[in-house]
N, C-alpha and C. Protein backbone atom coordinates (compact mmCIF):
# COMPACT_ATOMS: atom_id res chain seq x y z
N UNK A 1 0.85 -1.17 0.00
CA UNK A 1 0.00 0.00 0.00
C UNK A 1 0.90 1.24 0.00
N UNK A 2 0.79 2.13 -0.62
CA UNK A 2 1.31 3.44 -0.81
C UNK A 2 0.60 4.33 0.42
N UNK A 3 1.79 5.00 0.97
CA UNK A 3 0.97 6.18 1.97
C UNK A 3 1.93 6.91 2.01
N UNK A 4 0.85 8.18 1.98
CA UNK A 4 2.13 9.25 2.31
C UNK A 4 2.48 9.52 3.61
N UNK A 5 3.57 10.40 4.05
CA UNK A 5 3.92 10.22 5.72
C UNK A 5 3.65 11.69 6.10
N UNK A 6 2.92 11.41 7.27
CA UNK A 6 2.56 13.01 7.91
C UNK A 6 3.31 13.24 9.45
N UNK A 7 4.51 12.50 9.73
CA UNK A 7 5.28 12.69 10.26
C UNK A 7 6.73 12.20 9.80
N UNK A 8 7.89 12.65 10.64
CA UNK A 8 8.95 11.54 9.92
C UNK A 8 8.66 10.43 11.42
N UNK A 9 9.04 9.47 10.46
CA UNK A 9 9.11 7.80 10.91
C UNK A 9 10.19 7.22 10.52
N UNK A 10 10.43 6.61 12.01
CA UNK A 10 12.54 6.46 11.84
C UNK A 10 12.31 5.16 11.37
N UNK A 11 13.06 5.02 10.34
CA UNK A 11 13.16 3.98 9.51
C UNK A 11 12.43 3.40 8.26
N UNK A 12 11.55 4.81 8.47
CA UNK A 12 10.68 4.48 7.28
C UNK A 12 10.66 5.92 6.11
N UNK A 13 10.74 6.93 6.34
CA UNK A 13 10.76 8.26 5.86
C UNK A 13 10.86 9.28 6.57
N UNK A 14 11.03 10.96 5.55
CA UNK A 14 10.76 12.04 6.40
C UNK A 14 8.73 12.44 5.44
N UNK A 15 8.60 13.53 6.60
CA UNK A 15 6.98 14.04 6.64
C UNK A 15 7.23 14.56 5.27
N UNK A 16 6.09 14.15 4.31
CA UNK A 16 5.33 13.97 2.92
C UNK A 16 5.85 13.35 1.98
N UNK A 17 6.55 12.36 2.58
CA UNK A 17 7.40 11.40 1.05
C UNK A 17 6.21 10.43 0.94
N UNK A 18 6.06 9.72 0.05
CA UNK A 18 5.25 8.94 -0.59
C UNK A 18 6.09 7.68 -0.18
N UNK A 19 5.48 6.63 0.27
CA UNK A 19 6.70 5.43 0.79
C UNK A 19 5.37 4.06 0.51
N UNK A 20 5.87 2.84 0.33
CA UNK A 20 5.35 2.00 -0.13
C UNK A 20 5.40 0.55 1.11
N UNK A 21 4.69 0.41 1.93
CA UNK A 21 4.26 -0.46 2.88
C UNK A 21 3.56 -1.62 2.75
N UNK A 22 3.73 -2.55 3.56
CA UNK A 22 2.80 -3.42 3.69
C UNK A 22 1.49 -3.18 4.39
N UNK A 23 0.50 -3.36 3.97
CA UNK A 23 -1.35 -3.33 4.32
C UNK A 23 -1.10 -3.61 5.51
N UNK A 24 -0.90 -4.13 6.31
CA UNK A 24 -1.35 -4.31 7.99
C UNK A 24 -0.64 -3.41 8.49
N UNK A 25 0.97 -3.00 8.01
CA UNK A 25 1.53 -1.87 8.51
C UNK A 25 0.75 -0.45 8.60
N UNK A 26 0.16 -0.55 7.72
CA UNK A 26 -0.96 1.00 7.07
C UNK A 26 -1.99 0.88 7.98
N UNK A 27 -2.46 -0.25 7.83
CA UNK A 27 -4.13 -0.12 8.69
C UNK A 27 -3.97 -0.02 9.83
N UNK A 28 -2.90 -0.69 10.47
CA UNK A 28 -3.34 -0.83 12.06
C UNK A 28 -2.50 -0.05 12.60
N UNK A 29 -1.15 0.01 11.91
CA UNK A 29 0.09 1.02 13.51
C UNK A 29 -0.10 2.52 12.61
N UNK A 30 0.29 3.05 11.32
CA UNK A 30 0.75 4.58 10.50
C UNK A 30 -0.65 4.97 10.46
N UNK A 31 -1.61 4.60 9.54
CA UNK A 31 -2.93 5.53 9.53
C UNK A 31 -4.00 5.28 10.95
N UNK A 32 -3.97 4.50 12.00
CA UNK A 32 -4.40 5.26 13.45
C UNK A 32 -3.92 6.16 14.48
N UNK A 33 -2.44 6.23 13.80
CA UNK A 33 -1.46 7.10 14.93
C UNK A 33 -1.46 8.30 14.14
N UNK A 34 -2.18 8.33 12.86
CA UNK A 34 -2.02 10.16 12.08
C UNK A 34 -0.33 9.92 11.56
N UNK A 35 -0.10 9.20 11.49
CA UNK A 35 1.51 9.04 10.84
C UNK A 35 1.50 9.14 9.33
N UNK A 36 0.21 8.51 8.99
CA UNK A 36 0.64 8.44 7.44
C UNK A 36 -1.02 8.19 6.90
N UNK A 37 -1.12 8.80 5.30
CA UNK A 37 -2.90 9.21 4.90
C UNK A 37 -2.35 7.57 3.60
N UNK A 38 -3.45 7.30 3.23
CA UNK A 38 -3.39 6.31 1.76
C UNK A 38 -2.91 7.35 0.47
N UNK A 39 -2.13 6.74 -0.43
CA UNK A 39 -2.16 7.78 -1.29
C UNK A 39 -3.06 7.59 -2.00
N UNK A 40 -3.81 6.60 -2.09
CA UNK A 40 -4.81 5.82 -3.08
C UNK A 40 -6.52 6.85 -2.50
N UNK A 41 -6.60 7.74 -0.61
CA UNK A 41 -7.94 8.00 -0.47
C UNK A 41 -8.35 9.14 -0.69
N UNK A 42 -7.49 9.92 -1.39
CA UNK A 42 -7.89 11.31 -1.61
C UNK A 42 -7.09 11.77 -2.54
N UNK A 43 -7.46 12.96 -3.35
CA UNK A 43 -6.87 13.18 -4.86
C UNK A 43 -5.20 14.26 -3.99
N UNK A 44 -4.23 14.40 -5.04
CA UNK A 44 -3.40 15.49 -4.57
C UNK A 44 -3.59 16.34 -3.89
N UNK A 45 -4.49 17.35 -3.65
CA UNK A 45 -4.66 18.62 -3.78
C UNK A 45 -5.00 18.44 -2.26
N UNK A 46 -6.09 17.78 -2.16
CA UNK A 46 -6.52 17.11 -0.60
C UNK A 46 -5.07 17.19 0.57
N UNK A 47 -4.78 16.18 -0.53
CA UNK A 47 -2.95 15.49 0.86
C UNK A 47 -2.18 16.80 0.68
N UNK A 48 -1.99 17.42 -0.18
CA UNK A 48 -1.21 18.32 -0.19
C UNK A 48 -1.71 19.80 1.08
N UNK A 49 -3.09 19.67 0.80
CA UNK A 49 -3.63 20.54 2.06
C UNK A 49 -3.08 20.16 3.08
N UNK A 50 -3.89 18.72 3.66
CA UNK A 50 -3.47 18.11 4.99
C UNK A 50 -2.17 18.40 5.18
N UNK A 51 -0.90 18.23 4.47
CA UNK A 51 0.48 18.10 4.51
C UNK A 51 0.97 19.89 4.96
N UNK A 52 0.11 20.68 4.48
CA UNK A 52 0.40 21.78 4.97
C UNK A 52 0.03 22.25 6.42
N UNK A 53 -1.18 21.83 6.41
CA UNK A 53 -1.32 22.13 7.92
C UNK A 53 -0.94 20.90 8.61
N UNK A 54 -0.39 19.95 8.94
CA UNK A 54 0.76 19.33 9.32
C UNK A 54 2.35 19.77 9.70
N UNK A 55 2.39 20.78 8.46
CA UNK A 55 3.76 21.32 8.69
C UNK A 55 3.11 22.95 9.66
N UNK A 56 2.20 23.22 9.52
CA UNK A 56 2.03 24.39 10.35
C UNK A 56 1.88 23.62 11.82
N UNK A 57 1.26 22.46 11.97
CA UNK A 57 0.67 22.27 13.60
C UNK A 57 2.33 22.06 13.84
N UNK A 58 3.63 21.56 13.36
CA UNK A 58 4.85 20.54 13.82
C UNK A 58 5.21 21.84 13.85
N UNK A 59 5.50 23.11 13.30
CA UNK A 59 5.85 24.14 13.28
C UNK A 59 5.65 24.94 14.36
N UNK A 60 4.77 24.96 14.88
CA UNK A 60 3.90 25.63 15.91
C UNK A 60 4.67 24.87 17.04
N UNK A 61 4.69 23.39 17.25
CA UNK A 61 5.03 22.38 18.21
C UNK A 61 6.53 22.52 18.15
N UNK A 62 7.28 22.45 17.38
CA UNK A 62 8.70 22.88 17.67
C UNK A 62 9.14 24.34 17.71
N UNK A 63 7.92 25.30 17.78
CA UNK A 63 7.85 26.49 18.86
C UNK A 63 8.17 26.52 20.03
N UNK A 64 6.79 25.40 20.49
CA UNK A 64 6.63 25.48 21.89
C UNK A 64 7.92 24.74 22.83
N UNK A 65 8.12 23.84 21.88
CA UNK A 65 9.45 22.85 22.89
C UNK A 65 10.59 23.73 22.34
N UNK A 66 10.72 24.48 21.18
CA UNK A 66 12.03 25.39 21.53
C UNK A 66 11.94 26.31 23.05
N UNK A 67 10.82 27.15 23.07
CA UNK A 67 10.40 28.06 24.27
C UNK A 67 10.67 26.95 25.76
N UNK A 68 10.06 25.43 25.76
CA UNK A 68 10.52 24.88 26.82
C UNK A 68 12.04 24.57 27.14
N UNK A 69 12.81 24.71 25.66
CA UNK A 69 14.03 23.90 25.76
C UNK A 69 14.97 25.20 26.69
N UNK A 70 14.57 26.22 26.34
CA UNK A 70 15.14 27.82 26.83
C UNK A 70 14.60 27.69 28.19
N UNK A 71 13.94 27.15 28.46
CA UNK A 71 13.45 27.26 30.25
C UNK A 71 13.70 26.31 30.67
N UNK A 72 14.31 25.15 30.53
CA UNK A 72 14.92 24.15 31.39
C UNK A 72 16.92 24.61 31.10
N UNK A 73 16.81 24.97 30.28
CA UNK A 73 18.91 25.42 29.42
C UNK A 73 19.03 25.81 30.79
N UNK A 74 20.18 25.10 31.53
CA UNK A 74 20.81 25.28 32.69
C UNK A 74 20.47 25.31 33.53
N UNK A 75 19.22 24.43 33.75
CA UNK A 75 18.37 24.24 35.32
C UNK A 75 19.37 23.62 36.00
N UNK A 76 19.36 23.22 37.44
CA UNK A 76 20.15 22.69 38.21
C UNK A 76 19.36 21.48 39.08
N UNK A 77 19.19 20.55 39.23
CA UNK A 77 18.58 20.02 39.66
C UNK A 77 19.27 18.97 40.74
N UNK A 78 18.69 19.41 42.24
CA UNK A 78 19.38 18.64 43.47
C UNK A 78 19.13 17.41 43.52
N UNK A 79 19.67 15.93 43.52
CA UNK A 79 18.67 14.89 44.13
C UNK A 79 19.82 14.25 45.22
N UNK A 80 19.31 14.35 46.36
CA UNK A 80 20.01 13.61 47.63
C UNK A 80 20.01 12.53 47.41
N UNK A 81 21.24 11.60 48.03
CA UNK A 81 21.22 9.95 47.85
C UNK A 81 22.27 9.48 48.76
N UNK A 82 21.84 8.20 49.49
CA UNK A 82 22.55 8.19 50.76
C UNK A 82 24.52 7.26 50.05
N UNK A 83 25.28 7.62 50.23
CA UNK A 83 26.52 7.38 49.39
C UNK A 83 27.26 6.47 50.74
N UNK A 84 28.10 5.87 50.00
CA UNK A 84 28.91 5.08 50.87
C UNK A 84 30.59 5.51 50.59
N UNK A 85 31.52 4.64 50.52
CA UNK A 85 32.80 4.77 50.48
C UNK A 85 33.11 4.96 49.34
N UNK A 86 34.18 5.91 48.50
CA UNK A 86 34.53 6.52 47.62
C UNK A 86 33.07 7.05 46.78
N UNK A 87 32.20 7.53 47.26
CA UNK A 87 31.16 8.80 46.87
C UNK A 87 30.39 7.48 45.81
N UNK A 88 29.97 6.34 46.05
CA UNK A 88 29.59 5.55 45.55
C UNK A 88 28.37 4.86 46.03
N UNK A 89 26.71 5.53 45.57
CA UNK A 89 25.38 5.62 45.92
C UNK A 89 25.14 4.30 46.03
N UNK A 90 24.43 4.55 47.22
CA UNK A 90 23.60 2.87 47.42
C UNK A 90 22.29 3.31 46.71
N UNK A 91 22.24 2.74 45.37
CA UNK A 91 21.07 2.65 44.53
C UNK A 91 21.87 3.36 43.42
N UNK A 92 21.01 4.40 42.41
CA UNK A 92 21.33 5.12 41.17
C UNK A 92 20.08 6.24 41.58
N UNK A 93 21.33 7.14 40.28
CA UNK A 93 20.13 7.82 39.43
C UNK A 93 19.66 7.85 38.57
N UNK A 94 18.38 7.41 38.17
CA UNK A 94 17.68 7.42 36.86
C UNK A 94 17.36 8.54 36.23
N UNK A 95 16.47 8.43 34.66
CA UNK A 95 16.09 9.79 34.03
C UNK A 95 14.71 9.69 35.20
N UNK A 96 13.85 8.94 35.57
CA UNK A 96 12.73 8.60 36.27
C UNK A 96 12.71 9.72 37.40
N UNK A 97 14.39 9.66 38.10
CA UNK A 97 14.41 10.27 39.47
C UNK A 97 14.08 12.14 38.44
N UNK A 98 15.05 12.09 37.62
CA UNK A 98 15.66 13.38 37.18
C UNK A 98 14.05 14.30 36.64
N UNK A 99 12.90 13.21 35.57
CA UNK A 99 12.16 13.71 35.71
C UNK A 99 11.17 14.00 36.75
N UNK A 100 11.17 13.62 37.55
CA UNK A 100 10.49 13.86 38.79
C UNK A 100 10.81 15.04 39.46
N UNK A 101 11.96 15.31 39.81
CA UNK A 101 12.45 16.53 39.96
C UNK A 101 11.97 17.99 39.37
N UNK A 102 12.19 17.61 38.12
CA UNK A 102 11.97 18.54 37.40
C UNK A 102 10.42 18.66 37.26
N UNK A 103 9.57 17.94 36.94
CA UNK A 103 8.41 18.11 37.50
C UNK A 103 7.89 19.05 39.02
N UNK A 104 8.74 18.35 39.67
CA UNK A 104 8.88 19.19 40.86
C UNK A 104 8.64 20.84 40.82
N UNK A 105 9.94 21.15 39.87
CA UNK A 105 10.15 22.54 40.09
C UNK A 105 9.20 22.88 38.34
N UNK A 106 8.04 22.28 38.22
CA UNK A 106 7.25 23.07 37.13
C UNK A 106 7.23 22.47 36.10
N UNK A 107 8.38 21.79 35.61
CA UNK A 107 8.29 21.46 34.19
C UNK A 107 7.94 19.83 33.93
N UNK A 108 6.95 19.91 32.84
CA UNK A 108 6.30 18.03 32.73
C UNK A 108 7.52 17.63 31.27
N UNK A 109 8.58 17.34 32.08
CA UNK A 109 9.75 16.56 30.91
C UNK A 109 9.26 14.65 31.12
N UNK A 110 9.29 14.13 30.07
CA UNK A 110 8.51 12.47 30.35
C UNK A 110 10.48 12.40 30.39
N UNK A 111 10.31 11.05 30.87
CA UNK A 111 11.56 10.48 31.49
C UNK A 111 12.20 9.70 30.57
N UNK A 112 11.47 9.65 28.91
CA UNK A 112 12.34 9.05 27.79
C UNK A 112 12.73 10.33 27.23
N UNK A 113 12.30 11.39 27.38
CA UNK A 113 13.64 12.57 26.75
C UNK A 113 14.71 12.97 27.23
N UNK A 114 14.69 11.98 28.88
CA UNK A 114 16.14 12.47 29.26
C UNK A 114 16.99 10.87 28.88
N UNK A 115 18.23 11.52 28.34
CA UNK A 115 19.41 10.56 27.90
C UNK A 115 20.57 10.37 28.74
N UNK A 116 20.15 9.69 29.82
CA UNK A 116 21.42 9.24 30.43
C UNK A 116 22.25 7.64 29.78
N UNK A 117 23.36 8.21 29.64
CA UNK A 117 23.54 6.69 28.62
C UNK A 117 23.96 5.38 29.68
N UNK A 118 23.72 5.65 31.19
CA UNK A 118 23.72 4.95 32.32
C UNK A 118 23.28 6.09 33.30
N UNK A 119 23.18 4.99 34.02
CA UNK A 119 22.32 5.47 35.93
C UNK A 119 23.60 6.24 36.40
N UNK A 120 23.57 7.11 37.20
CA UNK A 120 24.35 7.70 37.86
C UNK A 120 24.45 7.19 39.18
N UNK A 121 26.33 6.68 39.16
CA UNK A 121 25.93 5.71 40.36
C UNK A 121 27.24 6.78 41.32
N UNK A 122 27.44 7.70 41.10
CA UNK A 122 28.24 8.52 42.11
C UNK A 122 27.60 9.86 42.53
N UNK A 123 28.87 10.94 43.68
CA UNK A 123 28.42 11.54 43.83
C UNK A 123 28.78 12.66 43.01
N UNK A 124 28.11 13.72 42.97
CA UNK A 124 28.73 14.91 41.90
C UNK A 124 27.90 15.62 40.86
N UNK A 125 28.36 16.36 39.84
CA UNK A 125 27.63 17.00 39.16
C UNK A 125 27.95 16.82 37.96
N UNK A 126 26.56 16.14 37.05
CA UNK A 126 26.45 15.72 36.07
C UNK A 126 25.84 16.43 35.09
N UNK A 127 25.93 16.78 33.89
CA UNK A 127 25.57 17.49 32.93
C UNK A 127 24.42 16.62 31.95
N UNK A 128 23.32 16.53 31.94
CA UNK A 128 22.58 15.40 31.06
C UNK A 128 21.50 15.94 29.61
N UNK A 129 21.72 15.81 28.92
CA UNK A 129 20.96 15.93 28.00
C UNK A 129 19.60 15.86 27.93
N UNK A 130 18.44 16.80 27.57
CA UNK A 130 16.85 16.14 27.24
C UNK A 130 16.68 16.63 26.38
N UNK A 131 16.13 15.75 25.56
CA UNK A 131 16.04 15.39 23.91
C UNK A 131 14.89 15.67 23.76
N UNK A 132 13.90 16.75 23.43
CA UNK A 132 12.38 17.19 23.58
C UNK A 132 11.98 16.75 21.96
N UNK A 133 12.39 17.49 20.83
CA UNK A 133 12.37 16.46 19.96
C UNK A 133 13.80 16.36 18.61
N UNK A 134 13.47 15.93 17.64
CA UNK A 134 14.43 16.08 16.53
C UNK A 134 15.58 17.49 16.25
N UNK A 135 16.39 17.64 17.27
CA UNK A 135 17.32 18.90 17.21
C UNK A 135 16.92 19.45 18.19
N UNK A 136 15.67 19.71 18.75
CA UNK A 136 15.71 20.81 19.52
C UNK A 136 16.44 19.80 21.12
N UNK A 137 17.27 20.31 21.57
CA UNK A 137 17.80 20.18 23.00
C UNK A 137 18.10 20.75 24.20
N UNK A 138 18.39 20.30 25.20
CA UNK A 138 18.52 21.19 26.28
C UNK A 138 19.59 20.56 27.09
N UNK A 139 20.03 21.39 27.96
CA UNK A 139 21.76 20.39 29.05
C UNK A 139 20.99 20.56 30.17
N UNK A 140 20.60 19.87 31.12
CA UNK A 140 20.17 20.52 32.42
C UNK A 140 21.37 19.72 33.25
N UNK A 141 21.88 20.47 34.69
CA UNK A 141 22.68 19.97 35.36
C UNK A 141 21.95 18.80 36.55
N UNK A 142 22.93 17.83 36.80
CA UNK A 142 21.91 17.34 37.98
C UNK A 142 22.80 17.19 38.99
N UNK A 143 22.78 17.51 40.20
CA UNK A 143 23.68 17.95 41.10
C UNK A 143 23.73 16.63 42.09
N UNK A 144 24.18 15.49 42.39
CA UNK A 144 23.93 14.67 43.25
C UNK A 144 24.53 14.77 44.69
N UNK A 145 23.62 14.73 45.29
CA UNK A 145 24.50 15.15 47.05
C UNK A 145 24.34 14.25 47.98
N UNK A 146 25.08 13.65 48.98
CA UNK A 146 25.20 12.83 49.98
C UNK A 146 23.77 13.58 51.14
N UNK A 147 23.11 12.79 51.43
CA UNK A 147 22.17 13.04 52.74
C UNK A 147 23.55 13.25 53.92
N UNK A 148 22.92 14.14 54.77
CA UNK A 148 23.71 14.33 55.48
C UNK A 148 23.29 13.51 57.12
N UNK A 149 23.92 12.81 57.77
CA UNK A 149 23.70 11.99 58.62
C UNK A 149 23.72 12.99 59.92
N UNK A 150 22.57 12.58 60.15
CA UNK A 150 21.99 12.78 62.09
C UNK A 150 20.96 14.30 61.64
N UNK A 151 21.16 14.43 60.04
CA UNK A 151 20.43 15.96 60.24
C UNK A 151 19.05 15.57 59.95
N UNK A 152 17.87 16.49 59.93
CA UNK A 152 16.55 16.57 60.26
C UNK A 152 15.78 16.45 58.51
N UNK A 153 14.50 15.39 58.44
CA UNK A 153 14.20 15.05 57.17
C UNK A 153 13.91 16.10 57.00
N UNK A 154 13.93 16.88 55.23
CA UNK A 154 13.43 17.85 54.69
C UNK A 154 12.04 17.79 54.99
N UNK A 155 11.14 19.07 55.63
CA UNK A 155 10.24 19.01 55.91
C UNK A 155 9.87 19.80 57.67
N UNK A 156 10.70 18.69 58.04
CA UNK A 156 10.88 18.92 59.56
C UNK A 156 11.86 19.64 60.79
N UNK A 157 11.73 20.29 61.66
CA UNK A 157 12.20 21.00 61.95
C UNK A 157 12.72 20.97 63.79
């Protein structure tokens, strides 16, 4: 089946190439996710509309995550973790912990745009990447600190 693509799809095209699929690929995963129209259900002029306002809504959307990528650029983000001998965490840090955090202080980052290429298993300050989408990026710092023993849980006083 022929469809055209109304997004890019890794491994398959970029947004409005004409690409040639197998029928179950089309019906059930690209044309319910809005990924991709039949080229066979509507004349040119049609897809060529859709394809424009496609590129206006992705346009608009890599607005908005540029504007988010500028408001997380050099956040700092604390996460305490209880450390043992040579600054070496009992447990890790995940993107899981990192988005949570950051949630914390305002921002909804999902925890597959941050790229840690492993858990952070020391103590210190790490520089990590979130990948919001195709180019647009951001560095946020994540600061890891030892709990400090005998002192009072955050909160309490």
């Amino acid at each position: 089946m022929k469809v055209i693509l109304c997004e890019d799809v890794e491994n398959l095209g970029a947004m409005g190439s004409t690409v040639k699929v197998a029928d179950g690929y089309a019906r059930n995963y690209l044309i319910p996710r809005k990924l991709a129209v039949s080229a066979d259900s509507a004349t040119a002029k049609q897809i060529e509309h859709e394809l424009a306002i496609i590129r206006r809504r992705e346009e608009k959307r890599r607005e908005e995550l540029r504007q988010v990528a500028a408001k997380i650029e050099g956040l700092t983000v604390d996460i305490k973790m209880r450390a043992g001998e040579e600054d070496k965490l009992f447990g890790s840090v995940t993107s899981a912990m990192i988005a949570e955090k950051l949630a914390e202080m305002g921002h909804q980052i999902d925890r597959k745009m941050i790229h840690l290429e492993e858990p952070i298993k020391t103590l210190g300050i790490f520089t990590v990447p979130v990948r919001l989408m195709g180019g647009i990026e951001a560095q946020v710092k994540v600061w890891v600190s030892n709990i400090v023993e005998g002192a009072a849980p955050e909160g309490t006083e």
